[in-house]
Protein backbone atom coordinates (compact mmCIF):
# COMPACT_ATOMS: atom_id res chain seq x y z
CA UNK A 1 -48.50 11.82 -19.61
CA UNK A 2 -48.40 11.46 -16.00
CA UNK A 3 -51.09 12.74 -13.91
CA UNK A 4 -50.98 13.56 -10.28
CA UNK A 5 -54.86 12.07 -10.51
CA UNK A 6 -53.36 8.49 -11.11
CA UNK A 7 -51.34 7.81 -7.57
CA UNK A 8 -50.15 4.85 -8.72
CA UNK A 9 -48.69 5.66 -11.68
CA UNK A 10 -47.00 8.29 -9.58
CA UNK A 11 -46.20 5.98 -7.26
CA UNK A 12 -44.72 3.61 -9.92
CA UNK A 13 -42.97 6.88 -11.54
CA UNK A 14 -41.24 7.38 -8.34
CA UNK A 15 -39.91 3.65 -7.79
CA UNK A 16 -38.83 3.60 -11.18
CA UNK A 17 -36.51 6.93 -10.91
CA UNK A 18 -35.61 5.79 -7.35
CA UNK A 19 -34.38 2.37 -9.11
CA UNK A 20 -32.56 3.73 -11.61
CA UNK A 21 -30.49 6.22 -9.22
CA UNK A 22 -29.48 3.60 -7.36
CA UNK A 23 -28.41 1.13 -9.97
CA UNK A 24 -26.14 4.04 -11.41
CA UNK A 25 -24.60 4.81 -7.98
CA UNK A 26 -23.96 0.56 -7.50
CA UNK A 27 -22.58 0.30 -10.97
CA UNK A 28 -20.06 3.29 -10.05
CA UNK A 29 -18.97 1.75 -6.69
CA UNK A 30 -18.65 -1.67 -8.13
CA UNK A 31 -16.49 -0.43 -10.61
CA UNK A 32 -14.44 1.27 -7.97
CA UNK A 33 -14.02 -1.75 -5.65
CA UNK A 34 -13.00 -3.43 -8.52
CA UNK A 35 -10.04 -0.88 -8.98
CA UNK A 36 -9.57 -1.39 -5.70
CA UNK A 37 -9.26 -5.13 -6.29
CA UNK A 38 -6.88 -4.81 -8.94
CA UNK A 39 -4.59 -2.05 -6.97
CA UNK A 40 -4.51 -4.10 -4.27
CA UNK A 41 -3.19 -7.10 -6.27
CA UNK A 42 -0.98 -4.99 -8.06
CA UNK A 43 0.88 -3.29 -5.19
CA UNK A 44 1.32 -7.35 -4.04
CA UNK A 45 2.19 -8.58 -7.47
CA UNK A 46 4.85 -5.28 -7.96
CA UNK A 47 6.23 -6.63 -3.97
CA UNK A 48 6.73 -10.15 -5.48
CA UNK A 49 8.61 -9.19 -8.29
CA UNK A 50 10.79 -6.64 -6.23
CA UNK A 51 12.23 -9.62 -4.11
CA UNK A 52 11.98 -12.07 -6.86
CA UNK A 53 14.70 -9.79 -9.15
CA UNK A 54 16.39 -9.07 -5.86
CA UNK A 55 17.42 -13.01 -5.31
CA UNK A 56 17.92 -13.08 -9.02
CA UNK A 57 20.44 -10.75 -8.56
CA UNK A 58 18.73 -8.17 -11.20
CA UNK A 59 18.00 -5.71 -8.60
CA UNK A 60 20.32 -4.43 -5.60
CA UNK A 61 19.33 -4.73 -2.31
CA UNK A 62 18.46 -0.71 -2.59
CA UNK A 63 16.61 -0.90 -5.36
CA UNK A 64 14.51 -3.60 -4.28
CA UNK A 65 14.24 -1.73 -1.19
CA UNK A 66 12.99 1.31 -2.78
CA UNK A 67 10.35 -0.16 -4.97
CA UNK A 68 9.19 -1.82 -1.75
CA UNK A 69 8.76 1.43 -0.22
CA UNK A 70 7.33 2.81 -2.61
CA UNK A 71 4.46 0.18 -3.14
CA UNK A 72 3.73 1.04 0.16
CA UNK A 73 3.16 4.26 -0.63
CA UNK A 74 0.83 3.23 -2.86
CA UNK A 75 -1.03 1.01 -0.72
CA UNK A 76 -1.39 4.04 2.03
CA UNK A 77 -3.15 5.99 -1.03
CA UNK A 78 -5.00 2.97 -2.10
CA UNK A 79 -6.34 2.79 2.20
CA UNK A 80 -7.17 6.55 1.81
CA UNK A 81 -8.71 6.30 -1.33
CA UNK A 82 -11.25 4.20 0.03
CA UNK A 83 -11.97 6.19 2.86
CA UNK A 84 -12.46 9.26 1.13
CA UNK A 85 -14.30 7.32 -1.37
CA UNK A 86 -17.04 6.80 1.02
CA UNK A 87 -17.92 10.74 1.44
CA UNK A 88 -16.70 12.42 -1.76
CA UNK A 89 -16.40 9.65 -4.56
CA UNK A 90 -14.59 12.48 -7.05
CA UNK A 91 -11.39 12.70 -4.68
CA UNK A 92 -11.49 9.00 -3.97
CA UNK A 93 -11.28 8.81 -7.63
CA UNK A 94 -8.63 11.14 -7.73
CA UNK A 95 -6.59 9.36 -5.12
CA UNK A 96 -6.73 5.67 -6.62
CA UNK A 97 -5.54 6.94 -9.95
CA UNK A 98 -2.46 8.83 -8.14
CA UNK A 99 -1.81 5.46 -6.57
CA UNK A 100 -2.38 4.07 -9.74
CA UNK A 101 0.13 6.23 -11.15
CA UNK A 102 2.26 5.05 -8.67
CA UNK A 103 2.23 1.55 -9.64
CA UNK A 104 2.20 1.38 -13.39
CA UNK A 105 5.70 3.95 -13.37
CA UNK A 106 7.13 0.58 -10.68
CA UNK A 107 5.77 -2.05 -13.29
CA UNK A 108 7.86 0.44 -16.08
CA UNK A 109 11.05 0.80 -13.66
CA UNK A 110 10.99 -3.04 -13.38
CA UNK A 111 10.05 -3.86 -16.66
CA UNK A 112 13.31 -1.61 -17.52
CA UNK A 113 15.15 -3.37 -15.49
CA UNK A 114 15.16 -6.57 -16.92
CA UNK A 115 12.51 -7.61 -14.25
CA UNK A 116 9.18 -9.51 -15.63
């Protein structure tokens, strides 16, 4: 049992807690810089393969256009999402999954599309 008569097992008590809080909070925003990572290189990948099956000739010029667009769409969210990140990490959360969202339904439009 810890006694408030032993100051440096207090003290030790208190580093120990301290350590552990932050460990938790760096394992959360490591994990969502590396979503970050991964949306980033997505929204670039998903760009790629837009103008890739536009010279192929498996996407129009409007289509292409419009997946474009709309990666960068996602990207905006992706920016936001680590602004907001920064002061409440539940909406910055909340706004890298909608961008997310964004770019697994243009991986499933091109994947539908003949486009790999």
């Amino acid at each position: 049992m810890l006694s408030l008569k032993n100051p440096f097992a207090l003290w030790l008590a208190t580093v120990v807690l301290a350590l552990a809080a932050c460990a938790s909070e760096g394992l959360a925003l490591d994990t969502f810089n590396k979503k970050v990572v991964g949306a980033y290189a997505t929204v670039q990948t998903v760009a790629e393969t837009a103008n890739a099956a536009l010279v192929s000739g498996k996407l129009s010029k409007a289509d292409a256009q419009n997946v474009v667009a709309t990666s960068r769409t996602a990207l905006a969210a992706i920016d936001v999402a680590e602004h907001v990140h920064a002061t409440d990490p539940v909406a910055g959360e909340n706004k890298l999954l909608s961008a997310l969202v964004i770019l697994q339904a243009l991986q499933a439009y091109l994947a539908a599309q003949g486009v790999k």
